[in-house]
Protein backbone atom coordinates (compact mmCIF):
# COMPACT_ATOMS: atom_id res chain seq x y z
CA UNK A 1 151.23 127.63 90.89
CA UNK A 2 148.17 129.49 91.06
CA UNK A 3 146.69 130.74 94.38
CA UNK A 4 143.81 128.61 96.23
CA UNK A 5 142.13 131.81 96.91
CA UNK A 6 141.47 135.74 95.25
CA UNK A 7 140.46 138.11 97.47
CA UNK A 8 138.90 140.56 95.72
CA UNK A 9 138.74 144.31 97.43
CA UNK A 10 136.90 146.75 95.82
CA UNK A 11 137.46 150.59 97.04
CA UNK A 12 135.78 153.57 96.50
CA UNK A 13 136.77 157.00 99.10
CA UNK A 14 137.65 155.00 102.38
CA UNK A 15 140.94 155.51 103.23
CA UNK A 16 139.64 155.77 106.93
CA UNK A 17 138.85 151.85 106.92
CA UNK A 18 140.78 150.59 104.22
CA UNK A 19 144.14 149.60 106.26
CA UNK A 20 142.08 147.34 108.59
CA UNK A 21 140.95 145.30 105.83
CA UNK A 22 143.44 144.92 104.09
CA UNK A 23 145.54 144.00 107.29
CA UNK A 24 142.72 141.35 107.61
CA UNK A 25 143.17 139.88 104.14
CA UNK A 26 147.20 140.06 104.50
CA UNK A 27 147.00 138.45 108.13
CA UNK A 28 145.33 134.92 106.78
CA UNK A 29 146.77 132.03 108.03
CA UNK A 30 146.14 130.44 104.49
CA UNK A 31 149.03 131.76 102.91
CA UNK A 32 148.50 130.66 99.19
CA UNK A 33 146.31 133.61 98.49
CA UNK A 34 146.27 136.70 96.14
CA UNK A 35 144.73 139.80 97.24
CA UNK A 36 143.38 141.85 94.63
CA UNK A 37 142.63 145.49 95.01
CA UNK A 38 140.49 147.27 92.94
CA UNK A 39 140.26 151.13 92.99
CA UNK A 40 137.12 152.59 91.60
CA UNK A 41 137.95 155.91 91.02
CA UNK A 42 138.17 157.21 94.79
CA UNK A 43 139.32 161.16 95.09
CA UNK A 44 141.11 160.01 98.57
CA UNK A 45 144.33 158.48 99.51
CA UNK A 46 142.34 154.68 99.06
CA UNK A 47 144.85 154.32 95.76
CA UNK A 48 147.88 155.02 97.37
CA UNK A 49 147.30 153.25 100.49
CA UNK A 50 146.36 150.56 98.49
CA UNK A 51 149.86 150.57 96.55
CA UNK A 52 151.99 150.93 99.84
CA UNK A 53 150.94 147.67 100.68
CA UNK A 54 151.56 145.49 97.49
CA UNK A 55 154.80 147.09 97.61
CA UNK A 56 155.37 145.64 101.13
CA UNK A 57 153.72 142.32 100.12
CA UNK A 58 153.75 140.58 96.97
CA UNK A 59 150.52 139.33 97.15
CA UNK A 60 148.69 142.03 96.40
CA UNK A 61 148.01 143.26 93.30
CA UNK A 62 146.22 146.87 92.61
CA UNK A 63 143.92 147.65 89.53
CA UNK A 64 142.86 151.12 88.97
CA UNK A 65 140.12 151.66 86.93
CA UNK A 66 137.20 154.87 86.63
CA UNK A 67 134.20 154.70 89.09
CA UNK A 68 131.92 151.72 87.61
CA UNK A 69 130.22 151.11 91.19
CA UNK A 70 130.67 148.45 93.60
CA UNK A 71 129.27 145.95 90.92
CA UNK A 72 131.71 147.07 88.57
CA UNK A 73 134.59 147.53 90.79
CA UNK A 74 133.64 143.41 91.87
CA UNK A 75 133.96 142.51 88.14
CA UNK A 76 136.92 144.00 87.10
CA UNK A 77 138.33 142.23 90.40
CA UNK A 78 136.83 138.78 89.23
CA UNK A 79 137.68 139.05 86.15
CA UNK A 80 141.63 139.42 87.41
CA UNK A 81 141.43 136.64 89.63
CA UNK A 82 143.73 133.68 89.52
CA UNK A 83 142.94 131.51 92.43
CA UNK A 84 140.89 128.24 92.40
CA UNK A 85 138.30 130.24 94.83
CA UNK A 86 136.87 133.63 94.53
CA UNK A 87 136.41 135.68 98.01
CA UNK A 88 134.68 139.30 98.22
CA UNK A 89 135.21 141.44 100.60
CA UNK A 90 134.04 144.95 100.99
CA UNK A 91 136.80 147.63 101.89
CA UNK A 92 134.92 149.09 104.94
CA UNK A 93 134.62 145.40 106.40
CA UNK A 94 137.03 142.45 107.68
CA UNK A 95 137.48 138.79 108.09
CA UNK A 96 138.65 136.81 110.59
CA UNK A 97 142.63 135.19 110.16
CA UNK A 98 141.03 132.01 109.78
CA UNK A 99 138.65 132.63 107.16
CA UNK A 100 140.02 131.75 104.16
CA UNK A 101 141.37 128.45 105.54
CA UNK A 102 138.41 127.18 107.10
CA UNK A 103 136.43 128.29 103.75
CA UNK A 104 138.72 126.40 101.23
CA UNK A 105 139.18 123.23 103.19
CA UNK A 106 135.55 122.91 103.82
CA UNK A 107 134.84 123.26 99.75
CA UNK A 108 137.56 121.35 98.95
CA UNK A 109 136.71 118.59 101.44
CA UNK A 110 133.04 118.07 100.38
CA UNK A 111 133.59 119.28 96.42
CA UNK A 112 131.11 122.62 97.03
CA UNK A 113 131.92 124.96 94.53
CA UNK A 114 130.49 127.51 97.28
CA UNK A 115 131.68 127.87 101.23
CA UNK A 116 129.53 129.93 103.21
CA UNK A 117 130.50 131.53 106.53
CA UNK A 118 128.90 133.40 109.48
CA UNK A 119 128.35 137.12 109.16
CA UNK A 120 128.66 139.75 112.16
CA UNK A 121 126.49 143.14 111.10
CA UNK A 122 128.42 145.91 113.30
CA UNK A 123 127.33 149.05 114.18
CA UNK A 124 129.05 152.23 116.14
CA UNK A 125 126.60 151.09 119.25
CA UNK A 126 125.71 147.75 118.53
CA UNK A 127 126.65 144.06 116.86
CA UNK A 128 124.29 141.65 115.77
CA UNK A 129 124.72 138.34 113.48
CA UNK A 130 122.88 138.35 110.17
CA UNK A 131 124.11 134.45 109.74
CA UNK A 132 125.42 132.35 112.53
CA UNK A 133 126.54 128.62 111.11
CA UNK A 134 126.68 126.58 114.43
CA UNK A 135 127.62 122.82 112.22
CA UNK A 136 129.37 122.20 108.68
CA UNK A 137 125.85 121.15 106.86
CA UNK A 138 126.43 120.05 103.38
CA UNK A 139 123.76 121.16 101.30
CA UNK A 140 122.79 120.30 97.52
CA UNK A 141 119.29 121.00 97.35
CA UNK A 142 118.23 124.64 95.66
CA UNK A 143 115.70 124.92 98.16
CA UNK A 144 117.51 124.27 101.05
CA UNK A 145 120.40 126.28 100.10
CA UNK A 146 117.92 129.49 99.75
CA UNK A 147 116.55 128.40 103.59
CA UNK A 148 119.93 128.13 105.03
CA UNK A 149 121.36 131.00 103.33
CA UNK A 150 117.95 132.75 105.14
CA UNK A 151 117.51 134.37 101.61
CA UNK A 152 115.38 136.02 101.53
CA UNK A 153 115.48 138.47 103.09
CA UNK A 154 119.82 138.02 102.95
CA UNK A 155 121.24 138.63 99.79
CA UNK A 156 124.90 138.08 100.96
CA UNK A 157 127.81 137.67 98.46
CA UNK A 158 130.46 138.40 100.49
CA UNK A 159 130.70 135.73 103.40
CA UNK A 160 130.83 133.31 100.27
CA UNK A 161 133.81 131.85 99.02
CA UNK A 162 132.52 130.60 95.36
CA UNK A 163 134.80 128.28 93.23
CA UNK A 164 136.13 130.43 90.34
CA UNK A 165 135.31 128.01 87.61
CA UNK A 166 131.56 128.34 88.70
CA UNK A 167 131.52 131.51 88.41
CA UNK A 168 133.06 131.77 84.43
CA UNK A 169 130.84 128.83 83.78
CA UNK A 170 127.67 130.59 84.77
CA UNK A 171 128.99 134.06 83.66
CA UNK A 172 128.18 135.52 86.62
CA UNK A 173 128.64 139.42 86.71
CA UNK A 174 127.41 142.20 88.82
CA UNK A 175 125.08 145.18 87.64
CA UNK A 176 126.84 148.29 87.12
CA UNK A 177 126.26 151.42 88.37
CA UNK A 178 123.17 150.09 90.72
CA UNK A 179 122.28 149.43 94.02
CA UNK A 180 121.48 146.01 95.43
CA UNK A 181 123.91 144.38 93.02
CA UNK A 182 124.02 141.20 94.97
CA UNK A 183 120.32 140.14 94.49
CA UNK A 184 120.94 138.98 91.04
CA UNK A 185 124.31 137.65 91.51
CA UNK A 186 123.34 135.37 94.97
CA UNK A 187 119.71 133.87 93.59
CA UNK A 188 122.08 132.79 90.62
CA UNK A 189 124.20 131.30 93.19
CA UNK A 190 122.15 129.73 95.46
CA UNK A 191 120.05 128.29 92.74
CA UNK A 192 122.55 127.63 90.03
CA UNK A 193 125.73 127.52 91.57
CA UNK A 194 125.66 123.88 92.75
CA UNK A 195 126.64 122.31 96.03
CA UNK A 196 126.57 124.84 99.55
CA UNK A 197 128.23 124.05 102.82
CA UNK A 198 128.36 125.62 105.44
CA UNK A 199 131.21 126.58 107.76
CA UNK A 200 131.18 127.26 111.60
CA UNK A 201 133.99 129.46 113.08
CA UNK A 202 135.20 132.39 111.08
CA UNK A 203 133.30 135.55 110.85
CA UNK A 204 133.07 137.88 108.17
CA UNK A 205 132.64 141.68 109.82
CA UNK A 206 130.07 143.39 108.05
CA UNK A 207 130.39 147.38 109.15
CA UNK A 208 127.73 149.54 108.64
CA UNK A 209 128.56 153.52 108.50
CA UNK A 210 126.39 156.56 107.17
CA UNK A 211 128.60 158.05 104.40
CA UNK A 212 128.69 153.90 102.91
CA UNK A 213 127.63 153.52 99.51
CA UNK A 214 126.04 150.37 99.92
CA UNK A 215 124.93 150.59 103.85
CA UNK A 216 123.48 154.05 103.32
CA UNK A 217 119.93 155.88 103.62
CA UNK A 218 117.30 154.65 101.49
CA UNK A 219 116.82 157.50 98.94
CA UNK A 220 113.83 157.44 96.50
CA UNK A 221 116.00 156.35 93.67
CA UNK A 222 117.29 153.06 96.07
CA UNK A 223 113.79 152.12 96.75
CA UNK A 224 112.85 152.20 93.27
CA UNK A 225 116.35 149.83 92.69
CA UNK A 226 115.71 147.97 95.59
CA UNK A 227 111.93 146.96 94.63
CA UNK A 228 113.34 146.21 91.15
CA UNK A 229 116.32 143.86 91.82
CA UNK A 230 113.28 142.16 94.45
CA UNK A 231 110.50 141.96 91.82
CA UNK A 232 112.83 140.26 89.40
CA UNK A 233 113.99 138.02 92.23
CA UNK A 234 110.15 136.75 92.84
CA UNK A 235 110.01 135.93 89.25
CA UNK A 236 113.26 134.21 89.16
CA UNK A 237 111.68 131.75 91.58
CA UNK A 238 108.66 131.16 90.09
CA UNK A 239 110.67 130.22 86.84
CA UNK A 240 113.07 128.08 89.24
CA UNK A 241 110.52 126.34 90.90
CA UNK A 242 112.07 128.38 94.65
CA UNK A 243 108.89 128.22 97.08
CA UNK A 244 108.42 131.70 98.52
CA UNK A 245 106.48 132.27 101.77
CA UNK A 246 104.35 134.50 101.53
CA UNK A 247 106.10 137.56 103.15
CA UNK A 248 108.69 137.78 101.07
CA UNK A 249 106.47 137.93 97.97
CA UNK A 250 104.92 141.46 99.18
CA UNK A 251 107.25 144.21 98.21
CA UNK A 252 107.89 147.68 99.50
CA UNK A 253 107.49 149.62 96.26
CA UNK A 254 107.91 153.33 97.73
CA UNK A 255 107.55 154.47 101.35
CA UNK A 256 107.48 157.87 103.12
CA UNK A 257 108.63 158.84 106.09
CA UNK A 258 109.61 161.56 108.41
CA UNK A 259 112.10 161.84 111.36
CA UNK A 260 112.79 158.28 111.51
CA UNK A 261 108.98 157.22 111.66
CA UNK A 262 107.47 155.52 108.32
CA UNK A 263 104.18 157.37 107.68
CA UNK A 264 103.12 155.39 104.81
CA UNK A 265 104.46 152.28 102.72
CA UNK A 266 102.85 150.44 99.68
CA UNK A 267 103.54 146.95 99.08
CA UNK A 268 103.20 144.77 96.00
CA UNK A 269 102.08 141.62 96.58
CA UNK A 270 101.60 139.97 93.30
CA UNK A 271 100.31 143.02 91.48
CA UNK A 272 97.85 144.01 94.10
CA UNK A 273 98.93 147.79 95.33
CA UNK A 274 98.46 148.03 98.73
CA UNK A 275 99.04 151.74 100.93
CA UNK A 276 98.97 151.53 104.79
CA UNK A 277 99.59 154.17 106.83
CA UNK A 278 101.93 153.96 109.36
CA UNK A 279 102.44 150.39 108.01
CA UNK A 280 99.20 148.90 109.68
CA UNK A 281 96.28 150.76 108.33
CA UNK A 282 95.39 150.05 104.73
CA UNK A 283 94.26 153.24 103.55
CA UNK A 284 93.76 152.06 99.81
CA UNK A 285 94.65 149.03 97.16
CA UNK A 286 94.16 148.45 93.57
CA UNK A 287 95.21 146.31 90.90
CA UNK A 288 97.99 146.89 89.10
């Protein structure tokens, strides 16, 4: 019998916070799961920490592959997967022991090839929610899966549980090698992936360190990804017929900044270059 759920771990150089997620994925009250661990090439003990646990547990399974990126690491994972439902998780974060439970009944129950569930942002000083579902709120309208979702400005894969036949049908696969991976892959799912509900109750724990990957700095070079994966996601719904407000169709193309205070940022909104200093003072604009 295959499993009702795949979680799929991917791991790059975290054996400090690995354990506690995978303790959170082994810990699920759903027991009919598979846990699938995907090394990307990490020069710490993530591989072999990852391997003392599927020899303790039969669930897991451990995939070792060279570094390919968190988008690459997530496909190789997908592509493995048995279950009826696909779950990502992120090897620095954790879920609650209810999670996957809660998740699959609620899809099952109301035929939603995607479950979505409440996400806690942590930080070393702080906690805030970056999605709170209060009521299970069955949702089959594009539009009002993008508005519940609150994306944008959330691009969220992983407090989704997305119905593994969805994704092969769509061919749904993450960028390699590139930031802000999950722009692509949740517009795709929002807009294309059919049915949403929503699940109150279990929490996925987003944690947010400095030396992440993912949760990092912006460098130059993530900007320039950042505005790209965003440009392409304006344009996606245009073509889709997804209402923007308009906010969220002015881009931050570059911006500078020095000791934690942004001294200049230029926006794209629709082609039209915009510079303001301090992010308040246009200093200059131009067509692109």
């Amino acid at each position: 019998m295959s499993p009702k759920v795949s979680i799929v771990i991917p791991a790059y150089n975290v054996e400090a916070e690995l354990p506690r997620c995978l303790e959170s994925a082994a810990g699920q009250s759903l027991r009919e799961i598979e846990i699938v661990c995907v090394d990307d090439g990490s020069p710490d003990r993530s591989l072999e920490i990852m391997r003392e646990y599927a020899a303790r547990d039969a669930r897991f399974r451990v995939i070792s592959q060279p570094n390919k990126g968190l988008g690459g690491a997530r496909n190789t994972g997908a592509a493995a997967a048995k279950g009826d439902y696909i779950l990502f998780v992120d090897s620095d974060d954790w879920i609650d022991p209810d999670y996957c439970e809660r998740l699959y009944e609620a899809a099952v129950r109301h035929d939603a090839p995607v479950a979505c569930a409440s996400i806690r942002k942590i930080r070393p000083s702080s906690a805030k929610w970056t999605a709170h579902f209060v009521e299970e709120r069955v949702c089959d309208d594009p539009q009002t899966r993008f508005a519940v979702c609150n994306c944008p400005p959330d691009f969220h894969v992983v407090n989704k549980l997305l119905r593994r036949e969805m994704v092969e049908r769509l061919g749904l696969r993450f960028r390699e090698h590139v930031p802000y991976e999950d722009v692509e892959y949740t517009m795709r799912v929002l807009c294309e992936g059919g049915r949403l509900v929503t699940v109150p109750g279990p929490c996925y724990r987003y944690m947010v360190r400095g030396g992440s990957i993912t949760k990092s700095v912006q460098t130059p070079q993530k900007q320039a990804a950042r505005y790209r994966a965003h440009k392409e996601f304006v344009a996606y719904c245009d073509a889709h017929g997804i209402a923007l407000a308009r906010k969220h169709r002015t881009l931050t193309k570059r911006y500078y900044a020095w000791c934690g205070i942004t001294l200049l940022k230029i926006k794209d909104r629709d082609g039209l270059l915009i510079a303001r200093l301090f992010d308040c003072i246009p200093v200059w604009f131009r067509r692109k």
